[in-house]
C-alpha atoms as a PDB file:
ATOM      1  CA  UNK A   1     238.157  92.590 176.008  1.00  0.00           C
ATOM      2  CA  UNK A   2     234.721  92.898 177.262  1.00  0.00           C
ATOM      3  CA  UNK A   3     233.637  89.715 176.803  1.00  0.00           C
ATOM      4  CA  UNK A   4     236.792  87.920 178.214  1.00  0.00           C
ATOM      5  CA  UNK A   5     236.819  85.678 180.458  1.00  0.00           C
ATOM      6  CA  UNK A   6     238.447  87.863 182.501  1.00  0.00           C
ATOM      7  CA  UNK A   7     236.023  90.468 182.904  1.00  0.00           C
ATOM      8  CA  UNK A   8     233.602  87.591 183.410  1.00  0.00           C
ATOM      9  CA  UNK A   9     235.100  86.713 186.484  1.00  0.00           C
ATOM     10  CA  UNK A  10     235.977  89.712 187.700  1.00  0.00           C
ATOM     11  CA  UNK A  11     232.589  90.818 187.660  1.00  0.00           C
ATOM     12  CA  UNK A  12     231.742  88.097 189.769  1.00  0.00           C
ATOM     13  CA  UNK A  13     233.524  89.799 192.670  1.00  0.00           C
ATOM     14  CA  UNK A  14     231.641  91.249 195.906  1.00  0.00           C
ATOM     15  CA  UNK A  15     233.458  94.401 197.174  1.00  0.00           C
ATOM     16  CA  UNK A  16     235.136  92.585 199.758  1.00  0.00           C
ATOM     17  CA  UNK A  17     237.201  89.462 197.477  1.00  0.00           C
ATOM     18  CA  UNK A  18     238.184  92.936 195.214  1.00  0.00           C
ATOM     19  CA  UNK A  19     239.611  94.484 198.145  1.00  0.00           C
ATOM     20  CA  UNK A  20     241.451  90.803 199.453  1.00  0.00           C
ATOM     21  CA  UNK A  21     242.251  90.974 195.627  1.00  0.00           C
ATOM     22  CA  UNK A  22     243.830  94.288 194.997  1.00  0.00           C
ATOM     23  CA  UNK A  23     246.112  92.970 198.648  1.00  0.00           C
ATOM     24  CA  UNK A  24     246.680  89.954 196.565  1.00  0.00           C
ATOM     25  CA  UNK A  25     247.965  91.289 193.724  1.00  0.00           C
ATOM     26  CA  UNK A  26     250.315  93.510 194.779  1.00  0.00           C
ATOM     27  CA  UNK A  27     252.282  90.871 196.771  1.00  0.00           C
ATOM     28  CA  UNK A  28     255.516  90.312 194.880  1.00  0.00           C
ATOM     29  CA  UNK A  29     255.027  86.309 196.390  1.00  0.00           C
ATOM     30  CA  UNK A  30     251.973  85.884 194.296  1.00  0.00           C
ATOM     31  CA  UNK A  31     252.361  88.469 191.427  1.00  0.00           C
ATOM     32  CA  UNK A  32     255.889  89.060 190.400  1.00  0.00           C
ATOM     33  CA  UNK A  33     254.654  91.412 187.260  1.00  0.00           C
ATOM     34  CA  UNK A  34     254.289  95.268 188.555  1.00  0.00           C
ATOM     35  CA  UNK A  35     252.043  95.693 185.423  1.00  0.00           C
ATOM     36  CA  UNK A  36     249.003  93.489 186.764  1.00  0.00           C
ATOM     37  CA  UNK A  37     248.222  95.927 189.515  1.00  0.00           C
ATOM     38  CA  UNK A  38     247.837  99.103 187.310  1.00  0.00           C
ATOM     39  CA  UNK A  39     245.593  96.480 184.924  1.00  0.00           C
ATOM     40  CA  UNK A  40     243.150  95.696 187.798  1.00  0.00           C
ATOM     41  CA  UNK A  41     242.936  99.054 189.299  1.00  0.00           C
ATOM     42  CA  UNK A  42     241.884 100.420 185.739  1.00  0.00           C
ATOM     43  CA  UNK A  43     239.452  98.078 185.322  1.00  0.00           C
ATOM     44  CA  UNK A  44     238.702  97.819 189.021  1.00  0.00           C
ATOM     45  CA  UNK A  45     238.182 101.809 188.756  1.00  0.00           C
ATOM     46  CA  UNK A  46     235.378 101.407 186.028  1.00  0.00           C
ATOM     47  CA  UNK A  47     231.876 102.280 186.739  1.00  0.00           C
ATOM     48  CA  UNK A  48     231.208  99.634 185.050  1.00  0.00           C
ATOM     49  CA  UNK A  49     231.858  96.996 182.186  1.00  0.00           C
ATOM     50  CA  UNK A  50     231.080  97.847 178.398  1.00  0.00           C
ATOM     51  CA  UNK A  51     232.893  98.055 175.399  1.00  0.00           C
ATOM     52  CA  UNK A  52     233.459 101.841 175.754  1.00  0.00           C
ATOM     53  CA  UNK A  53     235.199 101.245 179.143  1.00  0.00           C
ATOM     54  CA  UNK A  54     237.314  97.803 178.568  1.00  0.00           C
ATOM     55  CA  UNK A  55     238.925  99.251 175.151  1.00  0.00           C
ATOM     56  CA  UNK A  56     242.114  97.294 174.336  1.00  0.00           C
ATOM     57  CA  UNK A  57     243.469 100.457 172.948  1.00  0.00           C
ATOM     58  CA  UNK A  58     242.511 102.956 176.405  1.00  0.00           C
ATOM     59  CA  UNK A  59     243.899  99.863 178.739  1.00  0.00           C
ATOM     60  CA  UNK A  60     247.239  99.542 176.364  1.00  0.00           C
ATOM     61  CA  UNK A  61     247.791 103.226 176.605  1.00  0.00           C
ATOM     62  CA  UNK A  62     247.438 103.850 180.335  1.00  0.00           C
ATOM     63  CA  UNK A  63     250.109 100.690 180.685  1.00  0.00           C
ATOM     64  CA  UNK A  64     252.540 101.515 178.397  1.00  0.00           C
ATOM     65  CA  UNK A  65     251.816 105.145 177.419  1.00  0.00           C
ATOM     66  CA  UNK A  66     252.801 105.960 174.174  1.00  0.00           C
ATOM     67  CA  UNK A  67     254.120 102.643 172.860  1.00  0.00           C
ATOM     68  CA  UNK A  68     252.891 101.291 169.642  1.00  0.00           C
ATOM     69  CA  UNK A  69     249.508  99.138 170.161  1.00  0.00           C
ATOM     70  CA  UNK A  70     250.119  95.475 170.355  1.00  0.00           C
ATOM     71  CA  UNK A  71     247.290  93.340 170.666  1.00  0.00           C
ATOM     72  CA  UNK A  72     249.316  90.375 171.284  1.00  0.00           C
ATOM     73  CA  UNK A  73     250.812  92.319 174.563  1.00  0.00           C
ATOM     74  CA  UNK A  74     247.654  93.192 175.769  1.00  0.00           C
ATOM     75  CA  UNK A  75     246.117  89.433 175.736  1.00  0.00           C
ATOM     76  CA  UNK A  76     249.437  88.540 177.327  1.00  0.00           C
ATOM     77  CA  UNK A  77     248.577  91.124 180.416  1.00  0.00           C
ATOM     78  CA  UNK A  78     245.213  89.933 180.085  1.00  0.00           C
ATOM     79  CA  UNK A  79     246.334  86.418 180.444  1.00  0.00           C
ATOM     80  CA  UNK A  80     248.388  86.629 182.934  1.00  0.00           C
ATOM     81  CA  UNK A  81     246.308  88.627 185.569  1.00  0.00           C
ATOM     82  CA  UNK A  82     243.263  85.837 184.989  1.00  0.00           C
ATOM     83  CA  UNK A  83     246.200  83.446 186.088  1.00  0.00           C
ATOM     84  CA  UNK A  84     246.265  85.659 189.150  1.00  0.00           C
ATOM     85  CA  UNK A  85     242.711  86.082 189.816  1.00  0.00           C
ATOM     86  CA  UNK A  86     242.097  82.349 189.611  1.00  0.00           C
ATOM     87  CA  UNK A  87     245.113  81.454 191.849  1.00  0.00           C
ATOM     88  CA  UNK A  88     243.507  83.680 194.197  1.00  0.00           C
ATOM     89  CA  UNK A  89     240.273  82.518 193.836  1.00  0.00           C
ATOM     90  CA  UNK A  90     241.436  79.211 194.688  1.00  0.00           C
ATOM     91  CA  UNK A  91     242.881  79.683 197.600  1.00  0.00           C
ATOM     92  CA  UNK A  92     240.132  81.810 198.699  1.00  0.00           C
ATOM     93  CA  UNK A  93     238.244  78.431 198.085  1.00  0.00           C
ATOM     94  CA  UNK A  94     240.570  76.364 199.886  1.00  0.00           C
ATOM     95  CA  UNK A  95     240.676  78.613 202.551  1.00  0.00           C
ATOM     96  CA  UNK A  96     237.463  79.260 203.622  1.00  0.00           C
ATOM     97  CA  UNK A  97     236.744  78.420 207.444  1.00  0.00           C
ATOM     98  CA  UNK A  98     235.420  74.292 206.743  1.00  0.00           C
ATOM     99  CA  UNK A  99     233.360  72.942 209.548  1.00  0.00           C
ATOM    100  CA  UNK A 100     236.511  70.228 210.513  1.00  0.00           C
ATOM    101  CA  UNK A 101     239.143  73.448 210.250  1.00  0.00           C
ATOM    102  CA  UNK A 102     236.463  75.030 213.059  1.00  0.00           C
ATOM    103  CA  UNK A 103     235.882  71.795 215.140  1.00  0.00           C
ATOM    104  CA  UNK A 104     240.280  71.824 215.187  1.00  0.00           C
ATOM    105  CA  UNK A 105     240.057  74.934 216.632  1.00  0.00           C
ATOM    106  CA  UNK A 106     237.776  73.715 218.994  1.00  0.00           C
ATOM    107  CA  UNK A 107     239.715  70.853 220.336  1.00  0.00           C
ATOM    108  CA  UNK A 108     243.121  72.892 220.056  1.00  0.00           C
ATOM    109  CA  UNK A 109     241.477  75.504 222.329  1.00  0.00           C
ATOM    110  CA  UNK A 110     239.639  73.328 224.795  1.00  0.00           C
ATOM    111  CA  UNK A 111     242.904  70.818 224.839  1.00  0.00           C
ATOM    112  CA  UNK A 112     244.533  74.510 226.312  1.00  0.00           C
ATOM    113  CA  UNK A 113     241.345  74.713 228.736  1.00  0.00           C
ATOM    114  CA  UNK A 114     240.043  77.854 226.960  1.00  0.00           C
ATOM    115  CA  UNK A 115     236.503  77.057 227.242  1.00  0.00           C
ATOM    116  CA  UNK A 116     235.040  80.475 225.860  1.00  0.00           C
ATOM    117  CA  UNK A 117     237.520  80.292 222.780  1.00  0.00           C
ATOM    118  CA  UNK A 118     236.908  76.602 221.892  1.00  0.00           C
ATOM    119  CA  UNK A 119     232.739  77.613 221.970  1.00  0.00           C
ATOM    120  CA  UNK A 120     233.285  80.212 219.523  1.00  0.00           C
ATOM    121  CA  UNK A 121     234.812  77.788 217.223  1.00  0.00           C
ATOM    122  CA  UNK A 122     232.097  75.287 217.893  1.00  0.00           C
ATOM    123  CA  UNK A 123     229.554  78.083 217.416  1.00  0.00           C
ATOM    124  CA  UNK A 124     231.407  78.399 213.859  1.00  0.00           C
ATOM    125  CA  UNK A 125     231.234  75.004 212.508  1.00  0.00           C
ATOM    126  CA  UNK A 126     227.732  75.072 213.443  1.00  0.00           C
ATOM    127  CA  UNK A 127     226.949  78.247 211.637  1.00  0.00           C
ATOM    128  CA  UNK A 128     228.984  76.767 208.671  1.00  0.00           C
ATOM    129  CA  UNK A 129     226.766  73.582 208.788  1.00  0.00           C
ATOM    130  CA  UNK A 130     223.665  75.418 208.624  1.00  0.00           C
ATOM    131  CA  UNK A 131     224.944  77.705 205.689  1.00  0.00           C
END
């Protein structure tokens, strides 16, 4: 498990996307399976990422206590919470404040003579551009 690419990407995450993440997940809209949220939190709740800490075996029996290990049903959890992640990361993606999304702003606010809002959003797609 260790060297999924699940734990890959997950590592990639700054404090703040796993916080917007652990919101994410537990929204029934994007994340209809209750068991993905107690998957990232025990991960999430690592000190960090080895072997010792990402056993199959520990992660199967803090999901489904004392049921039989399946590996099968573990890679299935596994599988579906990268779905998750990446849906999220995508929108994150998608979302993220573009210099035409700020200069829309703009206009919207100036258009309602809100000269102080529309510079903020100017002042943002100019901080975007420089980034």
């Amino acid at each position: 498990m260790y060297n999924s690419k699940l734990i890959t990407l997950l590592g990639t995450l700054n404090a703040n996307e796993r916080r917007r993440f652990k919101k994410w997940i537990k929204s029934p809209f994007h994340n209809p399976n209750p068991t993905l949220p107690v998957l990232y939190n025990y991960i999430d709740n690592r000190g960090s990422f080895s072997e010792r800490t990402l056993r199959k075996e520990r992660i199967h029996q803090h999901l489904f206590g004392d049921v039989p290990f399946d590996d099968i049903q573990i890679r299935r959890v596994m599988s579906e919470l990268l779905q998750v992640l990446e849906a999220f990361l995508a929108y994150e993606e998608r979302h993220e404040p573009p210099v035409e999304a700020a200069l829309i702003r703009a206009r919207m606010y100036r258009s309602r003579h809100l000269a102080r809002d529309a510079a903020k959003w100017v002042d943002e797609a100019s901080n975007h551009l420089e980034r």
